[in-house]
C-alpha atoms as a PDB file:
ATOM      1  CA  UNK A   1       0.000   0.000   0.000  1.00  0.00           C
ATOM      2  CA  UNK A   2       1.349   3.554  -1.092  1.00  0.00           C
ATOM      3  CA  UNK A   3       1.116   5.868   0.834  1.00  0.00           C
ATOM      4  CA  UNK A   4       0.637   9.464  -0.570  1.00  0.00           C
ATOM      5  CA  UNK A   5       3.302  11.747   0.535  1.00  0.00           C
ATOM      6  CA  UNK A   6       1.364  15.080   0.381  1.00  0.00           C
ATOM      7  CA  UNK A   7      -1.445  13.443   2.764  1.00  0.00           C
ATOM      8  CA  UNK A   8       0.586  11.901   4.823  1.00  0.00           C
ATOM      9  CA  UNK A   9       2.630  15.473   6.024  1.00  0.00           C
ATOM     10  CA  UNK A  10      -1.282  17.357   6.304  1.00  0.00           C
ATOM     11  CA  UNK A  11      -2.159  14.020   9.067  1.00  0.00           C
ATOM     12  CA  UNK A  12       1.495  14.854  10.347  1.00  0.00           C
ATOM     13  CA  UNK A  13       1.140  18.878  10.443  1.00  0.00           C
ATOM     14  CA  UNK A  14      -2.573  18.453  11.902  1.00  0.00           C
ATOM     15  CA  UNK A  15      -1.183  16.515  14.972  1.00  0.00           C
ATOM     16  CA  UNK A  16       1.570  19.191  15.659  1.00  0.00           C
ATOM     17  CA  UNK A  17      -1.175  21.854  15.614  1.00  0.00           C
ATOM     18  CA  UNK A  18      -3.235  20.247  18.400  1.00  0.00           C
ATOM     19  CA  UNK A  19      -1.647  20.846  21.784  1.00  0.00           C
ATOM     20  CA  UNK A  20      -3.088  19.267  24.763  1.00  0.00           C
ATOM     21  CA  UNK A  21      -5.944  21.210  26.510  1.00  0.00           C
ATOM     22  CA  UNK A  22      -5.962  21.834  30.420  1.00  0.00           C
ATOM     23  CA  UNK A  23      -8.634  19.774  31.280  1.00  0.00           C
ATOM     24  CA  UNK A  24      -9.839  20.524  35.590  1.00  0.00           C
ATOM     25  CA  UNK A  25     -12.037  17.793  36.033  1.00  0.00           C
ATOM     26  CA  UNK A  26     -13.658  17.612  39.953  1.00  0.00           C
ATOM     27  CA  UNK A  27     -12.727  14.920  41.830  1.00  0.00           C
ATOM     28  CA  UNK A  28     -14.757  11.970  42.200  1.00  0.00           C
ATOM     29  CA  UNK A  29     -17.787  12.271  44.504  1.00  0.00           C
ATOM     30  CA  UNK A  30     -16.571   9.711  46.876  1.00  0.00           C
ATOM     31  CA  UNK A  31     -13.292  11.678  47.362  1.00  0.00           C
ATOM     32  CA  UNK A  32     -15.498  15.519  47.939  1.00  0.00           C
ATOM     33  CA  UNK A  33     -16.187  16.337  51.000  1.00  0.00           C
ATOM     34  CA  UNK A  34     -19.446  16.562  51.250  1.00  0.00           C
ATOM     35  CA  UNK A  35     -20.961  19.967  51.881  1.00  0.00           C
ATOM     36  CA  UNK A  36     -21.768  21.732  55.098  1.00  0.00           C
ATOM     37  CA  UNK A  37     -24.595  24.239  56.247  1.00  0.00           C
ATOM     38  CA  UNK A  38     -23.719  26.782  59.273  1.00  0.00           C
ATOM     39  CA  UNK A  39     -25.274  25.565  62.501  1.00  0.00           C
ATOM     40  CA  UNK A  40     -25.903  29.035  64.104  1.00  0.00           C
ATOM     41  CA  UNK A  41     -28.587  29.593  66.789  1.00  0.00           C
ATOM     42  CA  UNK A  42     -31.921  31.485  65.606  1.00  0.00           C
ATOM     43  CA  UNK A  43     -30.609  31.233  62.033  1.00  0.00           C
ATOM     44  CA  UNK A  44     -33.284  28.473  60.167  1.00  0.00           C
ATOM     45  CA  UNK A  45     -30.857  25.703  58.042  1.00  0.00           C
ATOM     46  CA  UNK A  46     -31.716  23.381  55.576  1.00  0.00           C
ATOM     47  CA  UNK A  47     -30.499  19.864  54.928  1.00  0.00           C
ATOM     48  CA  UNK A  48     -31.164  17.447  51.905  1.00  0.00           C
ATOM     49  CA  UNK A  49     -30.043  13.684  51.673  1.00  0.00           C
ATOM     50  CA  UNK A  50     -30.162  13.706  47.718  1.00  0.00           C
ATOM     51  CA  UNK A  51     -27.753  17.413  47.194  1.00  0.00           C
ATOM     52  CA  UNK A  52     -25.564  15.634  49.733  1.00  0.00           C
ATOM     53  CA  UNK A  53     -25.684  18.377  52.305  1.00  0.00           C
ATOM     54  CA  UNK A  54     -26.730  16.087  55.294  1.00  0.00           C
ATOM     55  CA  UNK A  55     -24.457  17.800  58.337  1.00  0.00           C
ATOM     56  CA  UNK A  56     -24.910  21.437  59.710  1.00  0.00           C
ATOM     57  CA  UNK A  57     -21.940  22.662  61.627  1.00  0.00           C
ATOM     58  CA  UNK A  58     -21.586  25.090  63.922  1.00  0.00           C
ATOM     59  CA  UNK A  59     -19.229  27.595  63.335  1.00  0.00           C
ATOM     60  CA  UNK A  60     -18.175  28.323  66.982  1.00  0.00           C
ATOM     61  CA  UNK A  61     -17.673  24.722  68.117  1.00  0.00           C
ATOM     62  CA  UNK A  62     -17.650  21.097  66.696  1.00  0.00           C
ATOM     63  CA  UNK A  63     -21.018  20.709  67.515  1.00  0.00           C
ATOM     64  CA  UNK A  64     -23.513  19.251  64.639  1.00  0.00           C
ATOM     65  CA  UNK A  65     -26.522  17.939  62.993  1.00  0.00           C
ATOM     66  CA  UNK A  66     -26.630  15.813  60.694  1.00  0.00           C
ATOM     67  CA  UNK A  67     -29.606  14.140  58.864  1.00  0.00           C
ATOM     68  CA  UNK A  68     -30.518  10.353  58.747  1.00  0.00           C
ATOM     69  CA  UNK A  69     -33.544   9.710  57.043  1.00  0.00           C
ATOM     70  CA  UNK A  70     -36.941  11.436  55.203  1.00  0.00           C
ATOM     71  CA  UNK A  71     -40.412   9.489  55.796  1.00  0.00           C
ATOM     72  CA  UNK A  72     -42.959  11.124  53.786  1.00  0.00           C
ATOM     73  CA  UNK A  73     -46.285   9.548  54.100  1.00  0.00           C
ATOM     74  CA  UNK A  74     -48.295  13.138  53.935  1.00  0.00           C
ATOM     75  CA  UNK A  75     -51.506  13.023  51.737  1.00  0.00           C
ATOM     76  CA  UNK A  76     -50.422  14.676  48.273  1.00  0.00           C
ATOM     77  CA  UNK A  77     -51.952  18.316  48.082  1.00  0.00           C
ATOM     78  CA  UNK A  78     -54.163  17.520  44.792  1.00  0.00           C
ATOM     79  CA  UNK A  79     -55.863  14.634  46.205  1.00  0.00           C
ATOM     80  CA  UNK A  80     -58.438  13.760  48.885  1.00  0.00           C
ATOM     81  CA  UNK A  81     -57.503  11.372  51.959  1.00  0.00           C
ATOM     82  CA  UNK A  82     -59.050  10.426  54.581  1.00  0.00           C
ATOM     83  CA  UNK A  83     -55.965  10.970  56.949  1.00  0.00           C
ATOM     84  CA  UNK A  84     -53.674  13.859  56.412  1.00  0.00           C
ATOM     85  CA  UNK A  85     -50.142  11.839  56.958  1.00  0.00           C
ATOM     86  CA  UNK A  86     -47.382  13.275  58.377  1.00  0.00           C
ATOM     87  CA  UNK A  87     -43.404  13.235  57.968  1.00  0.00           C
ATOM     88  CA  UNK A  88     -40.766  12.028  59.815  1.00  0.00           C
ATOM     89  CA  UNK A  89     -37.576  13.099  60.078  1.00  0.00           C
ATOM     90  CA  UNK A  90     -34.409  11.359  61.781  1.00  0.00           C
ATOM     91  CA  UNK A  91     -31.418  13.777  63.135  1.00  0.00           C
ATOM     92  CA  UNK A  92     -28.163  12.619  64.592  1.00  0.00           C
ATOM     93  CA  UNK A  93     -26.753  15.329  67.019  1.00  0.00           C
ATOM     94  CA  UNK A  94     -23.193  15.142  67.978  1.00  0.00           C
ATOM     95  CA  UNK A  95     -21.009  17.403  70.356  1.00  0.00           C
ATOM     96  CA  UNK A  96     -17.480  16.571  71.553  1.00  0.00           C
ATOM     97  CA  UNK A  97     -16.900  14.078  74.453  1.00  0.00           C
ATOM     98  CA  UNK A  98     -20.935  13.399  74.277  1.00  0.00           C
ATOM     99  CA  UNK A  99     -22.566  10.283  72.239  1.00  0.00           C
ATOM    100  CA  UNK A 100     -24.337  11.315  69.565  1.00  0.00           C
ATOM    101  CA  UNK A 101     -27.630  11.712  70.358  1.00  0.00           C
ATOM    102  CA  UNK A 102     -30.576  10.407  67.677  1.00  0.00           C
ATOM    103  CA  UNK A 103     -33.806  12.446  67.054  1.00  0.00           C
ATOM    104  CA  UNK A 104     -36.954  12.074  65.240  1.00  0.00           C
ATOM    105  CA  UNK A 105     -39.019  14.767  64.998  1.00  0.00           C
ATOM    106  CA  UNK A 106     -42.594  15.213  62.642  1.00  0.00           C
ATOM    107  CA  UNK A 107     -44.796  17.391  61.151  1.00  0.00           C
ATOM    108  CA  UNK A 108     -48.698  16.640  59.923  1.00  0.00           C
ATOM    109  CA  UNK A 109     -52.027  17.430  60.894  1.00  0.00           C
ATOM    110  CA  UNK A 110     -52.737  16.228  64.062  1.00  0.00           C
ATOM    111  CA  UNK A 111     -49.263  15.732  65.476  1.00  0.00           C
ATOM    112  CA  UNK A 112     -49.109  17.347  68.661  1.00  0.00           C
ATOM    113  CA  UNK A 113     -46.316  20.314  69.096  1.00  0.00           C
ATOM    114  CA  UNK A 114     -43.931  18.112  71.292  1.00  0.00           C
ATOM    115  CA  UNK A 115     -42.735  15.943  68.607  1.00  0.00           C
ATOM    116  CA  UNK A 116     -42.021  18.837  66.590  1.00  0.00           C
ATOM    117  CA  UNK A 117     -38.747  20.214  68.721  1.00  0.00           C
ATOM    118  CA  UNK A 118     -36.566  18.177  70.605  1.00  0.00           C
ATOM    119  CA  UNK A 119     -34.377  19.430  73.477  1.00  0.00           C
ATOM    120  CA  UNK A 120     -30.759  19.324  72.860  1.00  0.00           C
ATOM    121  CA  UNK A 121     -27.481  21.190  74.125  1.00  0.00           C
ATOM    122  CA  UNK A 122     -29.678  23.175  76.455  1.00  0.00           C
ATOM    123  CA  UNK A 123     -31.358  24.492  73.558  1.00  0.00           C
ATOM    124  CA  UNK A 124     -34.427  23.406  70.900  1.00  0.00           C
ATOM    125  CA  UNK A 125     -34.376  21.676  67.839  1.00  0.00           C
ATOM    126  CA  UNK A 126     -37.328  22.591  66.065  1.00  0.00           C
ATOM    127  CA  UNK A 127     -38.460  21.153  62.756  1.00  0.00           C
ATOM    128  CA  UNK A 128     -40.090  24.123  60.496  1.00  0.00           C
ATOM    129  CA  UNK A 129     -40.729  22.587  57.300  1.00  0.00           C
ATOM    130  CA  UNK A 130     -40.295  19.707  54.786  1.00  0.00           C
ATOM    131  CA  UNK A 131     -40.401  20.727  51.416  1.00  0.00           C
ATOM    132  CA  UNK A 132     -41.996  20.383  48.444  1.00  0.00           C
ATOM    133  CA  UNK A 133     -44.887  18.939  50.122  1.00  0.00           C
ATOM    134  CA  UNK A 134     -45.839  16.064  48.089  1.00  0.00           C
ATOM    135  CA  UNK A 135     -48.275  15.929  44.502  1.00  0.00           C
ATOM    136  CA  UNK A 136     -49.911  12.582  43.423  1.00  0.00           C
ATOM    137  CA  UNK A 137     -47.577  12.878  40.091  1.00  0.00           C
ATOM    138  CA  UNK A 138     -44.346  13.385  42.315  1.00  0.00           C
ATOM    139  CA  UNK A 139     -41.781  10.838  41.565  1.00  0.00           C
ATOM    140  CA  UNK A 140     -39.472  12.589  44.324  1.00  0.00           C
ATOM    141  CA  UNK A 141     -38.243  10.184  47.023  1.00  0.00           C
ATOM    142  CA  UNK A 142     -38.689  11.159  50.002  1.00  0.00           C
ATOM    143  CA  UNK A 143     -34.680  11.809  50.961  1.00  0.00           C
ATOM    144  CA  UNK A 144     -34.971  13.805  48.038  1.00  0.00           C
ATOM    145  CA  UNK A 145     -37.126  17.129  50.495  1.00  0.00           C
ATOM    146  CA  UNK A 146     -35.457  19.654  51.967  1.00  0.00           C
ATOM    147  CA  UNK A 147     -35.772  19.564  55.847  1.00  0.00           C
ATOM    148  CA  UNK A 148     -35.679  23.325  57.632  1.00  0.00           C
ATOM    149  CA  UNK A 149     -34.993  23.306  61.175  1.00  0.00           C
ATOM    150  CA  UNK A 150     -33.788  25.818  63.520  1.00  0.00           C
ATOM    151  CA  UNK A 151     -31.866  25.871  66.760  1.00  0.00           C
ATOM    152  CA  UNK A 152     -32.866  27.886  69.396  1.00  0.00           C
ATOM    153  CA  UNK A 153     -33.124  29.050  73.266  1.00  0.00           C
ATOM    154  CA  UNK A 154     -36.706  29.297  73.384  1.00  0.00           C
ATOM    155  CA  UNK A 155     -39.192  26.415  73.543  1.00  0.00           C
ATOM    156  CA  UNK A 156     -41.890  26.598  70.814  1.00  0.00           C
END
């Protein structure tokens, strides 16, 4: 096979013309850390499972919050149940030279106030929201809400 001189030095000159791109690539998700919310009292945080931001630290100490679990059995806004549901949320509280401490903490209609705050640290835990509250055509897991809480002095 002959190979044509003339093509064979425009292959040859096209090579030398490409250089090698910088190429930043992010590092593999198991090697990210995985991100953070401030833990701050009065200041409302949010935590998600599915975005990966499950721990809210304080800035001030190594205390934190981190979440555990979603359980979203409310009745979807465009239909018509006979019980309203309600959502559960598991927290795992840590402070140094304590055990962490485990929390589960709900919201619904009929759910009295008491199981929406837990004590902790000499302050409250209080669950505000869990969001988007579900639709009958939601394919969302439930890990996949966005809890709000808020730490602070006062009991709700």
């Amino acid at each position: 096979m002959k190979i044509k001189w003339p093509a064979f030095f425009l292959c040859l000159l096209l090579l030398a013309a490409c250089k090698a791109q910088d190429v930043q690539s992010t590092p593999p998700l198991a090697t990210q850390a995985p991100p953070t919310v401030e833990l701050a009292l009065e200041a409302p945080f949010s935590l998600n499972i599915s975005t990966g931001a499950v721990e809210a630290i304080s800035s001030t100490s190594s205390m934190g919050i981190r979440l555990i679990s979603v359980e979203d059995s409310r009745c979807p806004k465009d239909v018509t149940c006979v019980w309203a549901g309600m959502v559960l949320v598991t927290l795992e509280a840590s402070e140094p030279g304590k055990e962490p401490h485990t929390f589960e903490l709900s919201l619904g209609a009929g759910i009295e106030v008491e199981k929406t705050y837990a004590m902790w640290n000499e302050n409250y835990l209080v669950l505000k929201s869990v969001e988007p509250y579900p639709v009958s055509t939601d394919a969302l897991d439930a890990n996949a809400r966005t809890v709000t809480l808020v730490l602070t002095r006062t009991k709700p």
